[in-house]
PDB file of N, CA and C in Angstrom:
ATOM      1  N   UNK A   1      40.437 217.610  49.025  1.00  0.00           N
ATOM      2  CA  UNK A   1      39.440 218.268  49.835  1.00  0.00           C
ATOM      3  C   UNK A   1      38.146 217.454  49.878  1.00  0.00           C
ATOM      4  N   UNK A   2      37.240 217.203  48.610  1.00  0.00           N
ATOM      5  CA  UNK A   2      36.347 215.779  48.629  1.00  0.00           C
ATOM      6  C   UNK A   2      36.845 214.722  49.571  1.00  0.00           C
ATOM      7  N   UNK A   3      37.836 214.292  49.556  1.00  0.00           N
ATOM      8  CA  UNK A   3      37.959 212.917  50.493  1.00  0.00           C
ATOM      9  C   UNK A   3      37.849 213.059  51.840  1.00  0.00           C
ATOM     10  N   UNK A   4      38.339 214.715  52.060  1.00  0.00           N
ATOM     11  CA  UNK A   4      38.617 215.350  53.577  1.00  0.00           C
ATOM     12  C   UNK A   4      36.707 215.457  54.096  1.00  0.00           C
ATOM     13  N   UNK A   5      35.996 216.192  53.033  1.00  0.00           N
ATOM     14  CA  UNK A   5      34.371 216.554  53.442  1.00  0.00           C
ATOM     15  C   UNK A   5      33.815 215.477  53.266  1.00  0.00           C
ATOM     16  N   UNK A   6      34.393 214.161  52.665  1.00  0.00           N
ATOM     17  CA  UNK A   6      33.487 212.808  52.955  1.00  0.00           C
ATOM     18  C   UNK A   6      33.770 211.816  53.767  1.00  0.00           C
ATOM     19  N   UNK A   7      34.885 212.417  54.913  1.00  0.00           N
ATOM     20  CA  UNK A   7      35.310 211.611  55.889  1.00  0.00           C
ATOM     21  C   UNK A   7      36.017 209.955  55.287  1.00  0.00           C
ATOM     22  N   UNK A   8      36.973 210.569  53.924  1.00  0.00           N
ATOM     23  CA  UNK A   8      37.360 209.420  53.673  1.00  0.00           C
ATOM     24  C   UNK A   8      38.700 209.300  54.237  1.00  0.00           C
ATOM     25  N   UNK A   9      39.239 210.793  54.398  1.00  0.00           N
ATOM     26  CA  UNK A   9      40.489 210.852  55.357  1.00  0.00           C
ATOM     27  C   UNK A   9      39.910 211.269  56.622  1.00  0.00           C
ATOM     28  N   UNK A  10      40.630 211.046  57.694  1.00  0.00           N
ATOM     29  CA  UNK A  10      40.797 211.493  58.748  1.00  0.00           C
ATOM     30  C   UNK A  10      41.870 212.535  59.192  1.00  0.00           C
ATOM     31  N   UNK A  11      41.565 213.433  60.058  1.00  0.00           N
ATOM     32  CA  UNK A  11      42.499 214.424  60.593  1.00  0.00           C
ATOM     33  C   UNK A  11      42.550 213.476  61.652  1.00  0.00           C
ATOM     34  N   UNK A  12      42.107 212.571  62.624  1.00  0.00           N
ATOM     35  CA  UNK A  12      42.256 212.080  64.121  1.00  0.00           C
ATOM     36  C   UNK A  12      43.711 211.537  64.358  1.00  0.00           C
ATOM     37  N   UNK A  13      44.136 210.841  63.126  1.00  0.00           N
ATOM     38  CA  UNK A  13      45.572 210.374  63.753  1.00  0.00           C
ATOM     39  C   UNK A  13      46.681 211.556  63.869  1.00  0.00           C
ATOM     40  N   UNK A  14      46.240 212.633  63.271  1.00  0.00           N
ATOM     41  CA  UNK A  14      47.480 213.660  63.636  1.00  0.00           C
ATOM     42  C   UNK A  14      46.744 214.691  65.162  1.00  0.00           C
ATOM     43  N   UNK A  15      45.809 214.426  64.876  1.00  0.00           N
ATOM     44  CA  UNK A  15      45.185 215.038  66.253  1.00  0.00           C
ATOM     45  C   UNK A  15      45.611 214.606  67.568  1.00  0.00           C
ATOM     46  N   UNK A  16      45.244 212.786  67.345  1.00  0.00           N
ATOM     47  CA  UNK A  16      45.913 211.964  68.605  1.00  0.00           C
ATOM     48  C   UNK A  16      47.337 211.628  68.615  1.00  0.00           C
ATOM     49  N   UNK A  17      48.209 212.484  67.883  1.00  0.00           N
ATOM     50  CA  UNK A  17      49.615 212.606  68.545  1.00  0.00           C
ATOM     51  C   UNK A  17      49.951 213.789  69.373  1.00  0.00           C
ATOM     52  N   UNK A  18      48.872 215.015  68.760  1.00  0.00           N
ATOM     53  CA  UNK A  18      48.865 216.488  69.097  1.00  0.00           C
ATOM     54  C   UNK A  18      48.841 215.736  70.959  1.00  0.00           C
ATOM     55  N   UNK A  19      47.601 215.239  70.917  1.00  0.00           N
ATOM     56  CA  UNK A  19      46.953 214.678  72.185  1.00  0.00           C
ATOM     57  C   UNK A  19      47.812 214.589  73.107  1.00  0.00           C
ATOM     58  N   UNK A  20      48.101 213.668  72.392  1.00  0.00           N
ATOM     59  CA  UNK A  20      49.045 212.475  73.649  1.00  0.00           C
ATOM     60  C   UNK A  20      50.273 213.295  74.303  1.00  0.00           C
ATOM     61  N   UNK A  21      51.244 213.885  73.267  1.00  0.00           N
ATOM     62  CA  UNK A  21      52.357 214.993  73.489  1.00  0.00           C
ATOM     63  C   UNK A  21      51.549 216.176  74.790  1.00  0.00           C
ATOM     64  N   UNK A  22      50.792 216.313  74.441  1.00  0.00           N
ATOM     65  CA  UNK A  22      49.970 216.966  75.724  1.00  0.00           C
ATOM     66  C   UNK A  22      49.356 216.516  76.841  1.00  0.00           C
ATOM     67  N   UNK A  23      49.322 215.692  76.844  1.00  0.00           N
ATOM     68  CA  UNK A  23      48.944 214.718  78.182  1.00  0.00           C
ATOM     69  C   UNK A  23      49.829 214.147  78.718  1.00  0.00           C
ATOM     70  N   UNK A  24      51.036 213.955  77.911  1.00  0.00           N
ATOM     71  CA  UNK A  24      52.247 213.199  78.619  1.00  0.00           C
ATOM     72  C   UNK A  24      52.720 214.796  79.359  1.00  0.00           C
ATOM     73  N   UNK A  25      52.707 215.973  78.884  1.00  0.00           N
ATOM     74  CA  UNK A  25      53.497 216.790  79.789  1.00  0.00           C
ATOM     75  C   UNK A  25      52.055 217.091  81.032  1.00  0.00           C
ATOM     76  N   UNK A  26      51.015 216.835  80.978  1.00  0.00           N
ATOM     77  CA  UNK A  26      49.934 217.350  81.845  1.00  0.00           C
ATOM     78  C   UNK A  26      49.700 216.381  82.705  1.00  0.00           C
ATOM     79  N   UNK A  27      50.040 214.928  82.341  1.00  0.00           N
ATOM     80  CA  UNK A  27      49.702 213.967  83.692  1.00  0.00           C
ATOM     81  C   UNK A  27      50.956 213.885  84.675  1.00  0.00           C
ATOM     82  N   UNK A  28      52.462 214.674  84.430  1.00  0.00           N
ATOM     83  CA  UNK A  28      52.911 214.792  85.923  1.00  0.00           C
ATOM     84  C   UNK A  28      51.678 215.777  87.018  1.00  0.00           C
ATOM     85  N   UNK A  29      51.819 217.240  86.034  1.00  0.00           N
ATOM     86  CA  UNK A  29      51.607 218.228  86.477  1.00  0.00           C
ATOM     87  C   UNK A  29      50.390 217.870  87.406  1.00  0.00           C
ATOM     88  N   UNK A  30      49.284 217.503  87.068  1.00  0.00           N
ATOM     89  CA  UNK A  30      47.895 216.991  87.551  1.00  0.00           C
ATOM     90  C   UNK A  30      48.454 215.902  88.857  1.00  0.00           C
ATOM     91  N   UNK A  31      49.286 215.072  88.870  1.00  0.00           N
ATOM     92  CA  UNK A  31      50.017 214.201  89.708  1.00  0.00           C
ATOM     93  C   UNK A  31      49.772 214.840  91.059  1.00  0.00           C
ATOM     94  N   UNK A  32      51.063 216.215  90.526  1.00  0.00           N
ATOM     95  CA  UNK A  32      51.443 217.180  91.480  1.00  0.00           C
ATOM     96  C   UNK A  32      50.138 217.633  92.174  1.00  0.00           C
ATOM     97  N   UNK A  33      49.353 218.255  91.310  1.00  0.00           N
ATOM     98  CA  UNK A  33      48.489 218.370  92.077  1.00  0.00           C
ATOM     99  C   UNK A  33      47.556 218.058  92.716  1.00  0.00           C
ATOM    100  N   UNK A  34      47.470 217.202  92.957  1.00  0.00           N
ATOM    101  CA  UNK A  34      46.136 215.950  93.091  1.00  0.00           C
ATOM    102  C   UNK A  34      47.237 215.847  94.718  1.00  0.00           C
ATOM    103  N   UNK A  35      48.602 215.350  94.562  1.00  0.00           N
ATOM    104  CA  UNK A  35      49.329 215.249  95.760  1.00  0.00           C
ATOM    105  C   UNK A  35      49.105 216.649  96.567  1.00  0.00           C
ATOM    106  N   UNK A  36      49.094 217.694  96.322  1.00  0.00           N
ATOM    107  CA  UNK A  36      49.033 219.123  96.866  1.00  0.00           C
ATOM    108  C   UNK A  36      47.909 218.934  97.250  1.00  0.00           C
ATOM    109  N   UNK A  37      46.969 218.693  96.600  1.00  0.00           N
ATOM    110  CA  UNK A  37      45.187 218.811  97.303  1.00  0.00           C
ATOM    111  C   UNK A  37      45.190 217.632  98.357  1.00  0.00           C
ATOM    112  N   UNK A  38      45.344 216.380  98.396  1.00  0.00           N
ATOM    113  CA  UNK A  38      45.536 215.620  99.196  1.00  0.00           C
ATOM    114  C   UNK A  38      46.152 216.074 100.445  1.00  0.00           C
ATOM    115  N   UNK A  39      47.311 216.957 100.468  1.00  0.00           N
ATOM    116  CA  UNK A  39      47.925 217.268 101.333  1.00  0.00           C
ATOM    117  C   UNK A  39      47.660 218.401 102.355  1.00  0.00           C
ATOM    118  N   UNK A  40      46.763 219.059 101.784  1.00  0.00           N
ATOM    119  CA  UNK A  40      46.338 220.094 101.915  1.00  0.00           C
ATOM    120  C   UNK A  40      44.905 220.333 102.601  1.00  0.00           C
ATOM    121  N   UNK A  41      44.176 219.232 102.241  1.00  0.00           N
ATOM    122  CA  UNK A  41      43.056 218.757 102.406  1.00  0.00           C
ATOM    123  C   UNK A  41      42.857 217.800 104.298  1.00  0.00           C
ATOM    124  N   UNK A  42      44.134 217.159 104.058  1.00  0.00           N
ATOM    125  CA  UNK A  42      44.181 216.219 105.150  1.00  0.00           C
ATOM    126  C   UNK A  42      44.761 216.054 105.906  1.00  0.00           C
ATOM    127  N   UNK A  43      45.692 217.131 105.726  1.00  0.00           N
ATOM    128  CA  UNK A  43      47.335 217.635 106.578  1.00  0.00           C
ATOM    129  C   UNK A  43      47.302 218.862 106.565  1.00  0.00           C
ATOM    130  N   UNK A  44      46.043 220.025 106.802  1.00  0.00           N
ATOM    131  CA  UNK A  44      46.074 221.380 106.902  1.00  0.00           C
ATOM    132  C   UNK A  44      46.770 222.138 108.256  1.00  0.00           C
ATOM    133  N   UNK A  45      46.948 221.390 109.238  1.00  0.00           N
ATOM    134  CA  UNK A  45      47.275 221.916 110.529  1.00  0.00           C
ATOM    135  C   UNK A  45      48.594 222.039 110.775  1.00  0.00           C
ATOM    136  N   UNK A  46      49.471 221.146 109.702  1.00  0.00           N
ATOM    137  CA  UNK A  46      51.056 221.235 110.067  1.00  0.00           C
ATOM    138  C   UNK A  46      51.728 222.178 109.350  1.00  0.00           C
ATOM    139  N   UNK A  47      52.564 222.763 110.289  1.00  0.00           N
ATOM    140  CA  UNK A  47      53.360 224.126 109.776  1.00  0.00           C
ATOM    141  C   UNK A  47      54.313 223.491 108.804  1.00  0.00           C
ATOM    142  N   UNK A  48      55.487 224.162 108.333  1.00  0.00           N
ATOM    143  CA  UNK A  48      56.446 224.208 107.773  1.00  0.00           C
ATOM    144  C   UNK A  48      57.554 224.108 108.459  1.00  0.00           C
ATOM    145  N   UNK A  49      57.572 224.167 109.269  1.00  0.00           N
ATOM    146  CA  UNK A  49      58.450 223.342 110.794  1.00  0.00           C
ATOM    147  C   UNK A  49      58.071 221.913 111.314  1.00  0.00           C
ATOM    148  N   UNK A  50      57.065 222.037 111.273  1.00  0.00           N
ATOM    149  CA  UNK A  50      56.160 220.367 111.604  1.00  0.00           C
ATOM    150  C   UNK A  50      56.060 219.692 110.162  1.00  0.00           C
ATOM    151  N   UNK A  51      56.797 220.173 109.169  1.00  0.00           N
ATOM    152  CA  UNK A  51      56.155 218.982 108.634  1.00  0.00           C
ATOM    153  C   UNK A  51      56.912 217.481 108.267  1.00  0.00           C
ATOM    154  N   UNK A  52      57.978 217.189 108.879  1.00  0.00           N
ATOM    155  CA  UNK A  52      58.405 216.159 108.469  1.00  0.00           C
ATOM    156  C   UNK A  52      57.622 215.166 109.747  1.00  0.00           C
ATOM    157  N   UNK A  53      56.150 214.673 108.819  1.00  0.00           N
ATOM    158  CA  UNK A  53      55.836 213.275 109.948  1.00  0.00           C
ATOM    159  C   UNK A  53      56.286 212.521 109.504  1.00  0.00           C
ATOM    160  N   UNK A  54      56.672 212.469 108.440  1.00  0.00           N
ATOM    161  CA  UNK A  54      56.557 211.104 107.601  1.00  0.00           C
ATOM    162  C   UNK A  54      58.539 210.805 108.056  1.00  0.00           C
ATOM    163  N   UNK A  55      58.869 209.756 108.715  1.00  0.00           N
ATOM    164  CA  UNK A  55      60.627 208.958 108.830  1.00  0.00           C
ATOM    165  C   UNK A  55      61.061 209.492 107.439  1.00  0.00           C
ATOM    166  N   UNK A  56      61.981 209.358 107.334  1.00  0.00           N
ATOM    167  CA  UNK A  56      63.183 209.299 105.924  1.00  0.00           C
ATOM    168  C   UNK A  56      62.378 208.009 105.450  1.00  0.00           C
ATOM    169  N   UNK A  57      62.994 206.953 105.841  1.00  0.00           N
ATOM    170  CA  UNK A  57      62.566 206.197 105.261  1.00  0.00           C
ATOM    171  C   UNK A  57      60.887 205.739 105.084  1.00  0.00           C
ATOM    172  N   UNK A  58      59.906 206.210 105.071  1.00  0.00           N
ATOM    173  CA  UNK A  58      58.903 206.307 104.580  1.00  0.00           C
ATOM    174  C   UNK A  58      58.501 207.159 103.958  1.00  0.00           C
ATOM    175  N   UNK A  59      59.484 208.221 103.614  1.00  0.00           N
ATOM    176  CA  UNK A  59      59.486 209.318 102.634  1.00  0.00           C
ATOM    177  C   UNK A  59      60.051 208.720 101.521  1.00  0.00           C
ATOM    178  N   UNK A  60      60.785 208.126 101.532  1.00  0.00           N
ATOM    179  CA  UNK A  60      61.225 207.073 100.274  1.00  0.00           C
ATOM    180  C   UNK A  60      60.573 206.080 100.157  1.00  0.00           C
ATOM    181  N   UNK A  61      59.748 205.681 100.669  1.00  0.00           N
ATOM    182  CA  UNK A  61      58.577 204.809 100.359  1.00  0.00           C
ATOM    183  C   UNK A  61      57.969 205.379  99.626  1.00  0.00           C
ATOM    184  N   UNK A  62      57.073 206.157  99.881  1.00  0.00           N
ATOM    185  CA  UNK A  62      56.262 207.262  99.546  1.00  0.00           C
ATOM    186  C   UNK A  62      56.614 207.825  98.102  1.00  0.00           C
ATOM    187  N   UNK A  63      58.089 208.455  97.718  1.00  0.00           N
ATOM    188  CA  UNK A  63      58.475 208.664  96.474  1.00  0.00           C
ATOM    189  C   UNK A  63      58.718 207.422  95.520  1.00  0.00           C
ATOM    190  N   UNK A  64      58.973 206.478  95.734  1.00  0.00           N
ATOM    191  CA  UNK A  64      59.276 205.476  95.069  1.00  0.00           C
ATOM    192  C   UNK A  64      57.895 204.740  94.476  1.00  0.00           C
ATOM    193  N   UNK A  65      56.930 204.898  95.248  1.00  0.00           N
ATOM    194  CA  UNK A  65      55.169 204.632  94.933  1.00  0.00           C
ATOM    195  C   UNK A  65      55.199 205.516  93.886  1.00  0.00           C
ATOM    196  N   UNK A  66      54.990 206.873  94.660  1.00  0.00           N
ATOM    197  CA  UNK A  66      54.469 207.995  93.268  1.00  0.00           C
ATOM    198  C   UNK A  66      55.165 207.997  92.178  1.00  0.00           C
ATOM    199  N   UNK A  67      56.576 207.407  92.434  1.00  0.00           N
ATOM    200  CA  UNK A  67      57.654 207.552  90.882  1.00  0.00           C
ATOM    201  C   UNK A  67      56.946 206.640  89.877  1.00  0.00           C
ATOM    202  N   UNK A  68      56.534 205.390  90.462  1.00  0.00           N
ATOM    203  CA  UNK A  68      55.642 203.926  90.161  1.00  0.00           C
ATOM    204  C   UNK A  68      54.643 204.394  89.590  1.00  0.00           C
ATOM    205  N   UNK A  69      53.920 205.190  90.406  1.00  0.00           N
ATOM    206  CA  UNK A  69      52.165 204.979  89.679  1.00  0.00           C
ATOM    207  C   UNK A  69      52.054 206.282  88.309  1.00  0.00           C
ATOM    208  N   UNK A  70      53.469 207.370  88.826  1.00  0.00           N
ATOM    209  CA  UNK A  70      53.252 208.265  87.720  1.00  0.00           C
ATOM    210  C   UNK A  70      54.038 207.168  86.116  1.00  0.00           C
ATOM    211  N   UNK A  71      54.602 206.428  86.872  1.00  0.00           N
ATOM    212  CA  UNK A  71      55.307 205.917  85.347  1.00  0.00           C
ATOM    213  C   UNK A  71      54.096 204.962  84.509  1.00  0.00           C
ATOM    214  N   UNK A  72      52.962 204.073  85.645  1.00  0.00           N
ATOM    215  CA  UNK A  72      52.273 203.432  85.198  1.00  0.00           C
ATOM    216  C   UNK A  72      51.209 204.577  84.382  1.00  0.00           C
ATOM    217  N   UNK A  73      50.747 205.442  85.086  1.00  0.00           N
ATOM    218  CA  UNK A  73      50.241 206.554  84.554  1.00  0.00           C
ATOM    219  C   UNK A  73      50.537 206.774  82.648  1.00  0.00           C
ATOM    220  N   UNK A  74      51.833 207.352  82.733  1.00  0.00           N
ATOM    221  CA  UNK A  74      52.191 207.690  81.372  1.00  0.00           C
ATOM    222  C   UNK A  74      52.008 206.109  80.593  1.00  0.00           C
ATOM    223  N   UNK A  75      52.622 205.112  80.998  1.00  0.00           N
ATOM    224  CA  UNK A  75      52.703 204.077  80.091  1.00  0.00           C
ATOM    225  C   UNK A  75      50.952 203.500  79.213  1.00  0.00           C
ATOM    226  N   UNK A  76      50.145 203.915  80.207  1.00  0.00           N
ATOM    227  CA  UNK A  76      48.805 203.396  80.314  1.00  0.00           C
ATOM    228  C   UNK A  76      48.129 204.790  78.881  1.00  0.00           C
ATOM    229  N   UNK A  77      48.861 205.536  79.028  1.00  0.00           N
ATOM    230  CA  UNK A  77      48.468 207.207  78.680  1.00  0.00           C
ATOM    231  C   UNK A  77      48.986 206.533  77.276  1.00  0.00           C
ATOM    232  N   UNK A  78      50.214 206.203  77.150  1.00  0.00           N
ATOM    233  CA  UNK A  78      50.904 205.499  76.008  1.00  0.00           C
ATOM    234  C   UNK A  78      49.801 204.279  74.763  1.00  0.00           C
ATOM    235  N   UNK A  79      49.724 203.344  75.945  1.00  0.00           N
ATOM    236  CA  UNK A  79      48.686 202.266  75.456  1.00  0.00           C
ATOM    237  C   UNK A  79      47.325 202.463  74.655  1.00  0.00           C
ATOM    238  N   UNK A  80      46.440 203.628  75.321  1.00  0.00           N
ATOM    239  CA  UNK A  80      45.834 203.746  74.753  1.00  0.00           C
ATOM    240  C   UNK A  80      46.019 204.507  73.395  1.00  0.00           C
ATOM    241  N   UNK A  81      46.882 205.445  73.401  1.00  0.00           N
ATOM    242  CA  UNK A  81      47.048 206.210  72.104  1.00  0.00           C
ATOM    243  C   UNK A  81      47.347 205.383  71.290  1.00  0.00           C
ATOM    244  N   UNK A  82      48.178 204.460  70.988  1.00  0.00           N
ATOM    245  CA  UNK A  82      48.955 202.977  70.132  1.00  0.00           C
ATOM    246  C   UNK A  82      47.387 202.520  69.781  1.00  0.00           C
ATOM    247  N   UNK A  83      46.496 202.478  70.485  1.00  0.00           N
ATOM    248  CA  UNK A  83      45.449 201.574  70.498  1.00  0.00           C
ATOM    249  C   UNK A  83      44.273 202.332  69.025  1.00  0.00           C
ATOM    250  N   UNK A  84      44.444 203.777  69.727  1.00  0.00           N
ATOM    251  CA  UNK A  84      43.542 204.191  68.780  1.00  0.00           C
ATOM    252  C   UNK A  84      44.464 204.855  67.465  1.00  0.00           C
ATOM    253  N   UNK A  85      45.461 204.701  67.226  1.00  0.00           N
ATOM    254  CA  UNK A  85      45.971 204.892  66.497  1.00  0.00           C
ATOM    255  C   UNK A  85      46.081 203.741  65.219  1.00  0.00           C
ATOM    256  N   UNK A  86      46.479 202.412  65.797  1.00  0.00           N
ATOM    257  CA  UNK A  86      46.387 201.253  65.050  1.00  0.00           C
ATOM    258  C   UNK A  86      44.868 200.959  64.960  1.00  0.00           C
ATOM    259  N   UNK A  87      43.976 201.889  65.406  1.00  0.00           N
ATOM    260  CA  UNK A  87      42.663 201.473  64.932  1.00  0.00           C
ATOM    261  C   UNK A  87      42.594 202.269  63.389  1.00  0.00           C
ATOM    262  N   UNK A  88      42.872 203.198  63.562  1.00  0.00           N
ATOM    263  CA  UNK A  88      43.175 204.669  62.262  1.00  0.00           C
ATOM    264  C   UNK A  88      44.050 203.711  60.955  1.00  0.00           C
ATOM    265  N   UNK A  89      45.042 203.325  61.530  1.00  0.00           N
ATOM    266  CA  UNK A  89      45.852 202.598  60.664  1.00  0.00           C
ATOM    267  C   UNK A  89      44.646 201.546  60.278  1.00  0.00           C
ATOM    268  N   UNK A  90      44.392 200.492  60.667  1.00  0.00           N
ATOM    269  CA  UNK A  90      43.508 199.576  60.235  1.00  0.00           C
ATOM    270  C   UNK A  90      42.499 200.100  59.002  1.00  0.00           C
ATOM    271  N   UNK A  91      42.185 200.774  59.596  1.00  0.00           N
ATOM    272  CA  UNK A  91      40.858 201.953  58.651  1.00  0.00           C
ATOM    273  C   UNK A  91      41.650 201.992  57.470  1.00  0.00           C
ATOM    274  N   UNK A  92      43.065 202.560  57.270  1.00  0.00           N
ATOM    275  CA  UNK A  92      43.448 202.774  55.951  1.00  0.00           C
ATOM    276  C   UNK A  92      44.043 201.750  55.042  1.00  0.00           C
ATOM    277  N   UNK A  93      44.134 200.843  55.693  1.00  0.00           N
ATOM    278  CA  UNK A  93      44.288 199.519  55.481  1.00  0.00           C
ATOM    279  C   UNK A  93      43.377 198.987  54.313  1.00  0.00           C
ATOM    280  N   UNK A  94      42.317 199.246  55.576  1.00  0.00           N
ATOM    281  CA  UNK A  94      41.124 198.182  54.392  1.00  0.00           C
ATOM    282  C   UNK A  94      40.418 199.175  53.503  1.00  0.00           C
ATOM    283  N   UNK A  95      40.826 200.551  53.477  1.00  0.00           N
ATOM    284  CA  UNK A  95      40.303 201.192  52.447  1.00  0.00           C
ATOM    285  C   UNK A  95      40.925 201.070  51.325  1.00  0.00           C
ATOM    286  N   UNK A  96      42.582 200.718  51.103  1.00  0.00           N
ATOM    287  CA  UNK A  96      43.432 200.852  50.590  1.00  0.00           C
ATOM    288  C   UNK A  96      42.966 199.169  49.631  1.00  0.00           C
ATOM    289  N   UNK A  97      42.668 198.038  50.538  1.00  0.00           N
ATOM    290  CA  UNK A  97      41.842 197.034  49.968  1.00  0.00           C
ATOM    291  C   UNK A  97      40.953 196.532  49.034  1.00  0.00           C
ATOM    292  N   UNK A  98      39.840 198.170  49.933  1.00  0.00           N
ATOM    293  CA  UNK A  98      38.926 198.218  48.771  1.00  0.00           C
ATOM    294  C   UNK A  98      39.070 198.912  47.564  1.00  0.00           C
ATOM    295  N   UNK A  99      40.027 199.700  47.686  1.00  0.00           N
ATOM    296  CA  UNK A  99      40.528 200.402  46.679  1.00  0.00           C
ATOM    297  C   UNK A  99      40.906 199.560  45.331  1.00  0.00           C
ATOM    298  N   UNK A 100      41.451 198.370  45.715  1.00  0.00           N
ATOM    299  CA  UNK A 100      42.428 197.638  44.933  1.00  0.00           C
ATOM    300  C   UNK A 100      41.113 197.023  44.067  1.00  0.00           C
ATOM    301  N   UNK A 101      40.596 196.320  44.591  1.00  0.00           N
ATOM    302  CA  UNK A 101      38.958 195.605  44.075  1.00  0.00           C
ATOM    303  C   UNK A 101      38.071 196.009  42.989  1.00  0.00           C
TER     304      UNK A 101
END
């Protein structure tokens, strides 16, 4: 408990897995919607009968982008967590160092 009230441990690395597990299921969802507001926003006039403007094949354009940028999305979502995580690790590293000394 001392080491916990003198910030010699950290709770952050179990926090930033809590994190990440939650952001990986929230950055489709946000995707989705960000595409819905876009659509909605700038394509308000077409029915549900009208709405295929977009060819087949630029509808598969179109999905094959968003499949892309949501995967770059998560991977990037990925990167940083690794990042601040091996910063946490580092920390216990060289405490473990000074420990030895």
């Amino acid at each position: 408990m001392q080491d916990f009230l003198s910030f010699q441990t950290f709770i952050t690395p179990s926090l930033l897995i809590m994190m990440y597990y939650i952001g990986v299921l929230l950055i489709p969802v946000l995707c989705f919607y960000v595409t819905f507001r876009i659509k909605t926003t700038y394509l308000p006039d077409i029915s549900h009968t009208e709405r295929s403007i977009l060819t087949p094949k630029q509808r598969v354009i179109f999905f094959i982008i968003f499949f892309f940028m949501l995967l770059f999305m998560e991977m990037f979502w990925r990167v940083i967590f690794e990042f601040f995580i091996a910063y946490f690790d580092m920390h216990d590293a060289l405490m473990k160092i000074n420990s030895i000394k």
